[in-house]
Protein backbone atom coordinates (compact mmCIF):
# COMPACT_ATOMS: atom_id res chain seq x y z
CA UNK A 1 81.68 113.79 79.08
CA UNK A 2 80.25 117.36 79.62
CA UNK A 3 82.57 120.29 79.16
CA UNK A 4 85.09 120.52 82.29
CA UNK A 5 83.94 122.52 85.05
CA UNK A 6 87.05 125.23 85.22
CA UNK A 7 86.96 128.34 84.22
CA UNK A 8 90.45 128.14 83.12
CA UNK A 9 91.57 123.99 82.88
CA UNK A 10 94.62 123.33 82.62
CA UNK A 11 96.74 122.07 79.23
CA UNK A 12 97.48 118.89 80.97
CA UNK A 13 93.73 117.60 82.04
CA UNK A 14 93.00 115.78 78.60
CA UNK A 15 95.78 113.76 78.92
CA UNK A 16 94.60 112.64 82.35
CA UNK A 17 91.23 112.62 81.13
CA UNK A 18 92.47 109.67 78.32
CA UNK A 19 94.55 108.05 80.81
CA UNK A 20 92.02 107.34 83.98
CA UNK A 21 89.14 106.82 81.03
CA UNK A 22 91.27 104.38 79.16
CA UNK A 23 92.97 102.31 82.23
CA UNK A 24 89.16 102.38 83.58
CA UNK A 25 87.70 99.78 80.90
CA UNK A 26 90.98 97.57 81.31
CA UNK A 27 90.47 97.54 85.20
CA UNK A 28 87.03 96.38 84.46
CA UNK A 29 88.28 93.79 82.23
CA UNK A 30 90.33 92.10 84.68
CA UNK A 31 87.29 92.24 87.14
CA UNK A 32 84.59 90.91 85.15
CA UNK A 33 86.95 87.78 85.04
CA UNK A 34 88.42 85.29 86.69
CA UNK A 35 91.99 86.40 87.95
CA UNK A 36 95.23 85.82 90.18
CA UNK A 37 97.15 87.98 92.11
CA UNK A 38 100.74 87.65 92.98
CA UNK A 39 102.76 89.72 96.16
CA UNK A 40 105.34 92.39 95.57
CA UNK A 41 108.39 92.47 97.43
CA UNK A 42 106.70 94.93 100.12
CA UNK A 43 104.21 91.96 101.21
CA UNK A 44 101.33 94.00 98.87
CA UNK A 45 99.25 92.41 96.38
CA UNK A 46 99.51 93.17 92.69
CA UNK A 47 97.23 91.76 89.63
CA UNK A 48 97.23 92.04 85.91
CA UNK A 49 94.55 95.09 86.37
CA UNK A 50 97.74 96.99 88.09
CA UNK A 51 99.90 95.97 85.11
CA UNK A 52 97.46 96.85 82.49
CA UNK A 53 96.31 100.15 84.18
CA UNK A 54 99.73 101.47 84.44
CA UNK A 55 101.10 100.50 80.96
CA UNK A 56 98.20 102.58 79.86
CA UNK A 57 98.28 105.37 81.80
CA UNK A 58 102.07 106.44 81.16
CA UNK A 59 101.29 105.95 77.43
CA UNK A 60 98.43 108.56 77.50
CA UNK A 61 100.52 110.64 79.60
CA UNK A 62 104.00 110.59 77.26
CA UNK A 63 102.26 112.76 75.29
CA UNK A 64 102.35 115.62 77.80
CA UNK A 65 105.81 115.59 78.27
CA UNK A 66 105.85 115.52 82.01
CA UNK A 67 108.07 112.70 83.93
CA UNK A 68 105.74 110.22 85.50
CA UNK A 69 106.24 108.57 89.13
CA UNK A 70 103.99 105.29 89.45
CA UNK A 71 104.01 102.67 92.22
CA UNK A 72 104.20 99.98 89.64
CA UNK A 73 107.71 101.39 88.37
CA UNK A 74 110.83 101.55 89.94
CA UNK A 75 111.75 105.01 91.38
CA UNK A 76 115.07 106.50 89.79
CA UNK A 77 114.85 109.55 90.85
CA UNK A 78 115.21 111.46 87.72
CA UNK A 79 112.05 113.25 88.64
CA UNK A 80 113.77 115.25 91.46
CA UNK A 81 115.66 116.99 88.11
CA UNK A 82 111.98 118.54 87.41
CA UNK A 83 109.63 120.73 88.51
CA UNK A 84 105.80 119.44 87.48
CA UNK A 85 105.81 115.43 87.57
CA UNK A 86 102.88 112.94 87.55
CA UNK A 87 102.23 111.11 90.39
CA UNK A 88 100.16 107.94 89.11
CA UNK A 89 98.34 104.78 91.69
CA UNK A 90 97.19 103.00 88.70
CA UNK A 91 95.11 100.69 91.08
CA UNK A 92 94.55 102.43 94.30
CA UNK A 93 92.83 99.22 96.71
CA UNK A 94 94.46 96.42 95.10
CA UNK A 95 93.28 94.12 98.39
CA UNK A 96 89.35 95.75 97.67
CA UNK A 97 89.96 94.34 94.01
CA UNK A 98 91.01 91.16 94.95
CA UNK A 99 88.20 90.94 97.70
CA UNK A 100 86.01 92.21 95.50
CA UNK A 101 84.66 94.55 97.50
CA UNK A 102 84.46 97.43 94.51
CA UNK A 103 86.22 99.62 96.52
CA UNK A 104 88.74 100.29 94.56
CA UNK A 105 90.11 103.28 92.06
CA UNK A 106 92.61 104.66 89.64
CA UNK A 107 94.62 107.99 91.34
CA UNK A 108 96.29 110.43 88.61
CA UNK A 109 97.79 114.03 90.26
CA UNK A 110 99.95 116.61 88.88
CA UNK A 111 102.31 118.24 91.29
CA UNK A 112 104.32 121.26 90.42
CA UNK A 113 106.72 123.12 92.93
CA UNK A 114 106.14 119.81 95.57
CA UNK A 115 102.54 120.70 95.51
CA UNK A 116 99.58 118.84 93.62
CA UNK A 117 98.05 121.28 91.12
CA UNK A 118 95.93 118.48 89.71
CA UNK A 119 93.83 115.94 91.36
CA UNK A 120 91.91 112.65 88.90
CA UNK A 121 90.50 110.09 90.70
CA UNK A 122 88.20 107.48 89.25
CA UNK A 123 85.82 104.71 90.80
CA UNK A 124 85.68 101.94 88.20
CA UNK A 125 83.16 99.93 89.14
CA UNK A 126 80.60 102.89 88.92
CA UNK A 127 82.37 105.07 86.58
CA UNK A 128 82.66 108.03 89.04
CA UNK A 129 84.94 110.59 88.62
CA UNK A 130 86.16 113.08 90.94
CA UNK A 131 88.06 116.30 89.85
CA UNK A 132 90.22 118.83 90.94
CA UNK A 133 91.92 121.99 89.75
CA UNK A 134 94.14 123.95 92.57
CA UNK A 135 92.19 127.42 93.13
CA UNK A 136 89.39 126.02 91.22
CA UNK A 137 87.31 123.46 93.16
CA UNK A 138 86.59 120.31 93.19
CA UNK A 139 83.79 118.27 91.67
CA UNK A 140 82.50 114.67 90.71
CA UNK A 141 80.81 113.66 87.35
CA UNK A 142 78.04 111.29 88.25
CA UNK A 143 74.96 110.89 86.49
CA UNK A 144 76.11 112.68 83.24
CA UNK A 145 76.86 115.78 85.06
CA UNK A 146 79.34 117.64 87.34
CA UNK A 147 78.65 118.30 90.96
CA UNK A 148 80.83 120.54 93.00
CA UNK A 149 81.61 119.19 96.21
CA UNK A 150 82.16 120.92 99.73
CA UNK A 151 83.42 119.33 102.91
CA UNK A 152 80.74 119.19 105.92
CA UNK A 153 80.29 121.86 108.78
CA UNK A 154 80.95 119.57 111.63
CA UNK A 155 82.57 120.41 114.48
CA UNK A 156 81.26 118.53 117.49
CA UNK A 157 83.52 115.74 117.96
CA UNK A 158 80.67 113.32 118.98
CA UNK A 159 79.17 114.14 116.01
CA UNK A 160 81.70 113.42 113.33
CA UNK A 161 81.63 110.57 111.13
CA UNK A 162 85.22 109.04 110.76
CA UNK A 163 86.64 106.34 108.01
CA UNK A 164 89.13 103.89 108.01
CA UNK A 165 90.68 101.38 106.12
CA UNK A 166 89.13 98.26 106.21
CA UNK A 167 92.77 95.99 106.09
CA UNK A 168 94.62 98.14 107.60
CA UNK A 169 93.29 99.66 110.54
CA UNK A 170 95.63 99.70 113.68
CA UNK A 171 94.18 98.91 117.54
CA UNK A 172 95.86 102.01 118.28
CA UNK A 173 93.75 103.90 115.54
CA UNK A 174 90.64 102.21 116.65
CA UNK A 175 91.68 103.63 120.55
CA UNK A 176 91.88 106.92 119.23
CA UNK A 177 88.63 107.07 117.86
CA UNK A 178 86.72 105.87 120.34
CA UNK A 179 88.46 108.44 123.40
CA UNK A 180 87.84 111.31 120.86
CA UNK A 181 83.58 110.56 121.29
CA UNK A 182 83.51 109.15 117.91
CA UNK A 183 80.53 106.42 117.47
CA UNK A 184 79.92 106.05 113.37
CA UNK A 185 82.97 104.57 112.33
CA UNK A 186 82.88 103.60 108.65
CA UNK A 187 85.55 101.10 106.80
CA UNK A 188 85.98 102.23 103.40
CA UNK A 189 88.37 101.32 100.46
CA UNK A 190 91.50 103.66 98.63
CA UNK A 191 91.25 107.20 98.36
CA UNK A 192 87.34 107.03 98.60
CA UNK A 193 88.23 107.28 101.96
CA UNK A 194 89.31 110.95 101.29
CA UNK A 195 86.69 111.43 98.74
CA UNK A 196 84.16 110.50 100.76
CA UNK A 197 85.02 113.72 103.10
CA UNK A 198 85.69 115.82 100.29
CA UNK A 199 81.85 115.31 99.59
CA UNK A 200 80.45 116.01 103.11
CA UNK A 201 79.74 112.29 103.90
CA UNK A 202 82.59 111.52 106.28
CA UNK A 203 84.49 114.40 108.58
CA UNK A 204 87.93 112.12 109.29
CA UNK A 205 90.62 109.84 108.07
CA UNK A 206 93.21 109.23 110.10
CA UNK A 207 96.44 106.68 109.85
CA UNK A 208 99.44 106.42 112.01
CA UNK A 209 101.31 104.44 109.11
CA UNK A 210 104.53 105.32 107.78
CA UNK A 211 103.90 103.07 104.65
CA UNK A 212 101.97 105.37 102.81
CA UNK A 213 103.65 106.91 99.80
CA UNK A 214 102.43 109.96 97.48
CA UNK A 215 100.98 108.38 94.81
CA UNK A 216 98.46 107.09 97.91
CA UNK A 217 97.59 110.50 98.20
CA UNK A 218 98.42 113.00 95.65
CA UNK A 219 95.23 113.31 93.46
CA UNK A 220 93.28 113.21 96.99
CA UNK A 221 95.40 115.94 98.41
CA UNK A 222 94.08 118.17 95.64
CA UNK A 223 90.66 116.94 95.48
CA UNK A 224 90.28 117.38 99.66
CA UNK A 225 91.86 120.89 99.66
CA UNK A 226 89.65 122.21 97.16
CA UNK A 227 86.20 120.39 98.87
CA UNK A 228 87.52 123.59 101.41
CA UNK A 229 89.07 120.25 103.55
CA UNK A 230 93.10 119.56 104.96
CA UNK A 231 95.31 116.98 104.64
CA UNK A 232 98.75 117.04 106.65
CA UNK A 233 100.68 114.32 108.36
CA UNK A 234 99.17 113.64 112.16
CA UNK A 235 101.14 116.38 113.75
CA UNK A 236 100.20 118.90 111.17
CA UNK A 237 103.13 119.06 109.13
CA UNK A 238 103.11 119.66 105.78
CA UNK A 239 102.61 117.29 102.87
CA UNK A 240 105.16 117.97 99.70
CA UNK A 241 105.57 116.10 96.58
CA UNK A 242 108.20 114.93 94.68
CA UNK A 243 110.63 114.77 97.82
CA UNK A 244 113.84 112.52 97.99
CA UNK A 245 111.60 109.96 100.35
CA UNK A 246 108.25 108.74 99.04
CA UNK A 247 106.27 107.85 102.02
CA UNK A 248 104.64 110.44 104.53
CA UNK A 249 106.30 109.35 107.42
CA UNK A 250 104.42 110.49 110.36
CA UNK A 251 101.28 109.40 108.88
CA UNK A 252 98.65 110.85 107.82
CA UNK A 253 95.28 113.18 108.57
CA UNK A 254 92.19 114.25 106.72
CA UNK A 255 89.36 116.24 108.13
CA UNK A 256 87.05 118.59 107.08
CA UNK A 257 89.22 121.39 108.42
CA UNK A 258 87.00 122.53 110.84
CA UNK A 259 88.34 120.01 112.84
CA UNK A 260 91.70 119.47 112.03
CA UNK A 261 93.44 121.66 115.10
CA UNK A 262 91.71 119.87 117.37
CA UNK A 263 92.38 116.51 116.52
CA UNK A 264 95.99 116.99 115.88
CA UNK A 265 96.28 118.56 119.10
CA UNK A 266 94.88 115.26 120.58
CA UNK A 267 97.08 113.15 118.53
CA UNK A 268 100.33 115.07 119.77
């Protein structure tokens, strides 16, 4: 991989480096196979790639010292002692991995003061990754070289393009698209939902679902921000890290930023 884009990286960025290159090529194990997947109590599906992927991850990340917070492990809230924690999805789009859809990737974020600092999020299947710094932009590494991405200029409603989850998406989401004048609705996988913005090709992702926790969102929350892009909650609140409760519970909303008043004014 090419030197990192930063002026100034970060000490922490080769461990994530390791860790999403390293949980990558197990992922891809699992999926060039035959596999199972089981449910977790929370009715969400879980596979050996989750397993694998996380096991990995925390042991190239030991090495930096930092407490890690994973959806795979169980939360014991030791991390609320610290200031700078990981916050790791090892398989973000377990139900695209399952379906096969190759929608799915690996999310690791470094948060420090309740706010992401550092944003890795990887696409498997096509071994894209997308990379943030806080006050230093945001890029992707595609095609043996880094691109720096910027969120679109849109700000005609009518003319936005909006994304959704393809499992998840509410009646009452759907609704709200279509009285805001949006027509190009898009279904799209994980955080590539929030990538996908971050690079210009979508304007907004919007969920009214309190069952979204931070390791959802973290490395995108970096990533979208520096793209030039928001992310808050769908009444504009504030999204902080490595708080007592886990999910973001009044949902959650991405735009270019451009648009962002506007829509949350419509929301409330």
């Amino acid at each position: 991989m090419h030197r990192i884009p930063f002026a100034e990286p970060l000490d922490e960025i080769g461990f994530a480096l390791d860790a999403v290159t390293e949980a990558s090529r197990a992922v891809m194990d699992v999926y060039s196979q035959e596999f199972t997947s089981d449910v977790k109590d929370d009715d969400s599906p879980i596979t050996e790639a989750d397993l694998q992927s996380n096991e990995i991850i925390k042991e190239a990340l030991s090495g930096s010292g930092i407490p890690v917070l994973s959806e795979e492990d169980r939360d014991d809230g030791q991390r609320l002692k610290h200031e700078k924690i990981w916050i790791v999805d090892p398989l973000d789009g377990t139900s695209d991995f399952v379906n096969r859809t190759g929608e799915f990737t690996i999310m690791v974020g470094l948060v420090e003061n309740k706010r992401p600092i550092l944003g890795l999020v990887c696409r498997p299947t096509n071994n894209t990754l997308f990379l943030a710094q806080k006050r230093s932009g945001a890029y992707m590494f595609e095609g043996n070289s880094w691109h720096r991405l910027a969120v679109s200029r849109t700000v005609d409603l009518k003319s936005c393009r909006a994304v959704g989850s393809r499992f998840h998406l509410t009646e009452q989401e759907k609704t709200f698209f279509k009285n805001l004048g949006i027509a190009s609705f898009e279904s799209r996988g994980s955080s590539l939902k929030v990538a996908e913005i971050a690079m210009g090709l979508a304007d907004l992702y919007m969920t009214t679902s309190n069952k979204i926790k931070q390791w959802d969102t973290c490395a995108s929350y970096c990533l979208i921000t520096e793209a030039g892009g928001r992310m808050t909650d769908t009444r504009g609140g504030e999204i902080l890290y490595n708080t007592d409760r886990l999910n973001h519970e009044n949902g959650l909303l991405v735009t270019n930023g451009l648009i962002h008043d506007h829509i949350v004014r419509r929301l409330s």
